[in-house]
C-alpha atoms as a PDB file:
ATOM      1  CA  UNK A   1     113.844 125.087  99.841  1.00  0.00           C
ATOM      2  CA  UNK A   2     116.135 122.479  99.704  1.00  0.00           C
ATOM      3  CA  UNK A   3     115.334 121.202 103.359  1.00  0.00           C
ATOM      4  CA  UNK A   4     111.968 120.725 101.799  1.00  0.00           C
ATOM      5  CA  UNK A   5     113.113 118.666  98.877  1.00  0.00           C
ATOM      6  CA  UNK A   6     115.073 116.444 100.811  1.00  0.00           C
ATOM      7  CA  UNK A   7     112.521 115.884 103.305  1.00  0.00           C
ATOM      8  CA  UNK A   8     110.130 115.116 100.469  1.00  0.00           C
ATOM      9  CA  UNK A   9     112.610 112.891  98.850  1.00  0.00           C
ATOM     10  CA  UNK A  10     113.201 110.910 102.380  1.00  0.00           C
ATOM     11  CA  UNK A  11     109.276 110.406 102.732  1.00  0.00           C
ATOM     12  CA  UNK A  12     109.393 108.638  99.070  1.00  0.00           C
ATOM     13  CA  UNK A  13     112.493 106.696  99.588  1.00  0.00           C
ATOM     14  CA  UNK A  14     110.669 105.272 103.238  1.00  0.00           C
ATOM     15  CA  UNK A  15     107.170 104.899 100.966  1.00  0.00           C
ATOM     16  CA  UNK A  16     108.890 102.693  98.492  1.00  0.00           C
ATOM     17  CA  UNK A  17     110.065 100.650 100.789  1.00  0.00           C
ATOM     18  CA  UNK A  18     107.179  99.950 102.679  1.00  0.00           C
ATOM     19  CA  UNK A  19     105.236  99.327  99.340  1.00  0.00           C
ATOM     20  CA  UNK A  20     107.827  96.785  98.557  1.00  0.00           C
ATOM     21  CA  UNK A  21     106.987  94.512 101.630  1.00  0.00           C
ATOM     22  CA  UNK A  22     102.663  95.564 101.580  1.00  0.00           C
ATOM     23  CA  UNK A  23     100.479  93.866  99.103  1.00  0.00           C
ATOM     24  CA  UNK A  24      97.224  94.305  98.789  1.00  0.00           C
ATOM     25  CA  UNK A  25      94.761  91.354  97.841  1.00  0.00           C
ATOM     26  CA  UNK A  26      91.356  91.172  97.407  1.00  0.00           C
ATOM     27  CA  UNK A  27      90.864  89.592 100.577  1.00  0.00           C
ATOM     28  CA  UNK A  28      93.153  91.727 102.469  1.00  0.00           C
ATOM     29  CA  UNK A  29      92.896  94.879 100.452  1.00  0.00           C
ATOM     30  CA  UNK A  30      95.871  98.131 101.174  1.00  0.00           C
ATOM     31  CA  UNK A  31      94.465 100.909 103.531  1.00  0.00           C
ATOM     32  CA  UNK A  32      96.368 103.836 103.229  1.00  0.00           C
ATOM     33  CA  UNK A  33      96.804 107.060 104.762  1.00  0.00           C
ATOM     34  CA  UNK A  34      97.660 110.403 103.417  1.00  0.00           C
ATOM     35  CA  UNK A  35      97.914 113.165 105.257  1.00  0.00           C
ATOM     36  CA  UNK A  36      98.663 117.215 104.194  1.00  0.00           C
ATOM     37  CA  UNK A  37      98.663 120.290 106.694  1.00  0.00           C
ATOM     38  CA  UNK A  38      94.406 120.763 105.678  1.00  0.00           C
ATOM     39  CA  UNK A  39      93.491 117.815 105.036  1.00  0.00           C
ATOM     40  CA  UNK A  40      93.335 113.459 105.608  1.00  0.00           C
ATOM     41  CA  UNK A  41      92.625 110.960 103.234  1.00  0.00           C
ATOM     42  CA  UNK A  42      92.135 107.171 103.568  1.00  0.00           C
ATOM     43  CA  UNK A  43      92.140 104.520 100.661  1.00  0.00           C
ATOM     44  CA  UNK A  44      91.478 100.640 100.554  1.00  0.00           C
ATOM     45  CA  UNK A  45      93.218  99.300  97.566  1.00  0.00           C
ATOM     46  CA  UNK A  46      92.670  96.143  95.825  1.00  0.00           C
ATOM     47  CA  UNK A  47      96.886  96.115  94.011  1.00  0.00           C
ATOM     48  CA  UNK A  48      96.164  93.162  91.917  1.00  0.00           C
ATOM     49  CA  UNK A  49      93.286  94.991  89.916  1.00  0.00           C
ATOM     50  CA  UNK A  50      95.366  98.586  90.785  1.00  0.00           C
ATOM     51  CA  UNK A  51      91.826  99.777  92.164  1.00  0.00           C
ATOM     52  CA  UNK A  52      90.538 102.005  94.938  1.00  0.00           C
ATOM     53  CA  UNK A  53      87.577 100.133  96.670  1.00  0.00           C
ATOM     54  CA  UNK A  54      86.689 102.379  99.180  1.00  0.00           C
ATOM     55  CA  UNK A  55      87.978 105.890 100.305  1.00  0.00           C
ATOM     56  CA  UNK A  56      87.001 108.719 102.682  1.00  0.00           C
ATOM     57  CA  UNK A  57      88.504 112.222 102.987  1.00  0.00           C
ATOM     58  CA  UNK A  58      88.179 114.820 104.999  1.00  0.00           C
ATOM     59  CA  UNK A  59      87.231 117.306 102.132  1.00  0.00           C
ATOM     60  CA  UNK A  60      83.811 115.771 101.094  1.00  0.00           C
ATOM     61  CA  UNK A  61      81.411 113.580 102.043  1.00  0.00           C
ATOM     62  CA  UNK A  62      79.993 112.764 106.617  1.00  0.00           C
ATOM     63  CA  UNK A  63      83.730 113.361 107.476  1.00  0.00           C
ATOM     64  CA  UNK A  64      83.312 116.830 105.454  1.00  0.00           C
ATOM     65  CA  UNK A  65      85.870 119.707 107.635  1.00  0.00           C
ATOM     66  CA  UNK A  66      87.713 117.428 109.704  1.00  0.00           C
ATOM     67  CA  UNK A  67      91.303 118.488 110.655  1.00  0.00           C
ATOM     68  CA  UNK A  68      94.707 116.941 110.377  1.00  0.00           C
ATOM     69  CA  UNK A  69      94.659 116.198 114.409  1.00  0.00           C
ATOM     70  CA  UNK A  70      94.471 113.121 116.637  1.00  0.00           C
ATOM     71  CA  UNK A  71      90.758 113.328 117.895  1.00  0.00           C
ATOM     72  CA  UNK A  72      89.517 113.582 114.019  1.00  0.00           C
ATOM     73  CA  UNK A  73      92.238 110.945 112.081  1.00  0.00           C
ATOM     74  CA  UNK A  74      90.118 108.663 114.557  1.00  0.00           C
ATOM     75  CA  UNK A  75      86.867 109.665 113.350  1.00  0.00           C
ATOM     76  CA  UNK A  76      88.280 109.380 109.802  1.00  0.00           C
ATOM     77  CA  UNK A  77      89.217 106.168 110.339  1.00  0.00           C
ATOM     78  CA  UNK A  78      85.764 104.983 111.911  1.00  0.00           C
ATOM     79  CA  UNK A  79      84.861 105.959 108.604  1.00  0.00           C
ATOM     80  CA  UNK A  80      86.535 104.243 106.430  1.00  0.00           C
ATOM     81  CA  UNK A  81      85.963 101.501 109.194  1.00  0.00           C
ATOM     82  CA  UNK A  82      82.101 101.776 108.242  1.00  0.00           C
ATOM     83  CA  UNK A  83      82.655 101.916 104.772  1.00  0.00           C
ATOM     84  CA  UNK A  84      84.484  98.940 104.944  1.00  0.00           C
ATOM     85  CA  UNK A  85      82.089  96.933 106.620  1.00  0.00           C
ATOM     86  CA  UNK A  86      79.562  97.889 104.122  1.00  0.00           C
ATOM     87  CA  UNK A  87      81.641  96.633 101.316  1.00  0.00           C
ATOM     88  CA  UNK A  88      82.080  93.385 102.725  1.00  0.00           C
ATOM     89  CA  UNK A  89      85.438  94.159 104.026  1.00  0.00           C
ATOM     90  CA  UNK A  90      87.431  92.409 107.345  1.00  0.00           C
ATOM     91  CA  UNK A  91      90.747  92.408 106.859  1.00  0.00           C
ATOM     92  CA  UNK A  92      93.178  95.394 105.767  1.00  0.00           C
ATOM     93  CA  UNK A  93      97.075  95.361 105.094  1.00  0.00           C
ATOM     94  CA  UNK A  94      98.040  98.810 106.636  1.00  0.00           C
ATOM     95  CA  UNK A  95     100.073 101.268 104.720  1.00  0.00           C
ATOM     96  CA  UNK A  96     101.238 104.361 106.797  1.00  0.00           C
ATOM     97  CA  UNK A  97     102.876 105.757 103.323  1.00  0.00           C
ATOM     98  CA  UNK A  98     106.285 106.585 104.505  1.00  0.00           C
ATOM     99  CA  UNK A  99     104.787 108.611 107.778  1.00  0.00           C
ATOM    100  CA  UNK A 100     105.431 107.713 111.024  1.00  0.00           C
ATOM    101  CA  UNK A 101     103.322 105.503 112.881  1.00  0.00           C
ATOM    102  CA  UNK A 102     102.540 108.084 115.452  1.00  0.00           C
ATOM    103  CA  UNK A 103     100.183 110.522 116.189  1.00  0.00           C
ATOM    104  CA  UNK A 104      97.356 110.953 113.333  1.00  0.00           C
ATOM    105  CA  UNK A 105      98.381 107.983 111.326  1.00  0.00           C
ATOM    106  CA  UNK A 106      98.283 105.552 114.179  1.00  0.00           C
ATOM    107  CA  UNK A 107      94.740 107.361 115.425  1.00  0.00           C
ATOM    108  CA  UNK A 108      93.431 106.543 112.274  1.00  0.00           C
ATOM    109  CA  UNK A 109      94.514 102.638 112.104  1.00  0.00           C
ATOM    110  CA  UNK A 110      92.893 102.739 115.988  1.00  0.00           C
ATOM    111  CA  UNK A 111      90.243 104.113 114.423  1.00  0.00           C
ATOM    112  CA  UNK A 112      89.852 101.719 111.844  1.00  0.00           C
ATOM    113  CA  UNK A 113      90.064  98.827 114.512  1.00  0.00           C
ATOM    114  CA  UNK A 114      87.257 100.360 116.489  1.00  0.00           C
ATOM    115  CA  UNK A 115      85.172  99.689 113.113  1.00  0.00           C
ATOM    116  CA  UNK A 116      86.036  96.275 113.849  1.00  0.00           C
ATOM    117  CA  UNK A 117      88.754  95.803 110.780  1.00  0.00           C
ATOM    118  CA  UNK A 118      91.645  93.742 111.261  1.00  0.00           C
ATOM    119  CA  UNK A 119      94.665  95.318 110.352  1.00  0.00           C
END
């Protein structure tokens, strides 16, 4: 258990200071990335209003049972690609949330970049 809680406490210490050097605007909005063992979820985030713009998940919605692997963080992040472009959206700042920029994370951003968003 306490392997656990100092795992958990290393993710937040890397998340805060990632979130001290990524700012999102509102014409480069914050995608970020959240990942559990079930499930992904992907956010664009406007900071200076502290809103969510756009998000996808793998729990509801087109992207409804996709897993935490490789092959679907990259449809997930088509996704939120799509979205993107229907909200106007061409730029993102990305924000791998204290994960590693490897593996589903990074599929997703390539993902994303298929859409055709800048990140």
């Amino acid at each position: 258990m306490k392997r656990l809680i100092e795992k958990r406490a290393r993710r937040k210490r890397r998340k805060m200071s990632i979130r001290r050097k990524i700012v999102g605007t509102p014409e480069r909005p914050r995608l970020t990335v959240f990942k559990s063992n079930r499930h992904l979820y992907a956010q664009v985030i406007d900071d200076s209003d502290g809103k969510t713009v756009v998000s996808v998940s793998s729990r509801s919605g087109d992207t409804k049972g996709l897993k935490p692997t490789v092959a679907d963080g990259a449809k997930l992040g088509e996704a939120i690609g799509a979205r993107m472009k229907e909200h106007k959206i061409s730029e993102a700042v990305f924000d791998r949330n204290g994960h590693l920029y490897h593996g589903v994370v990074k599929a997703v951003a390539d993902g994303a970049r298929k859409a055709g968003i800048t990140l």
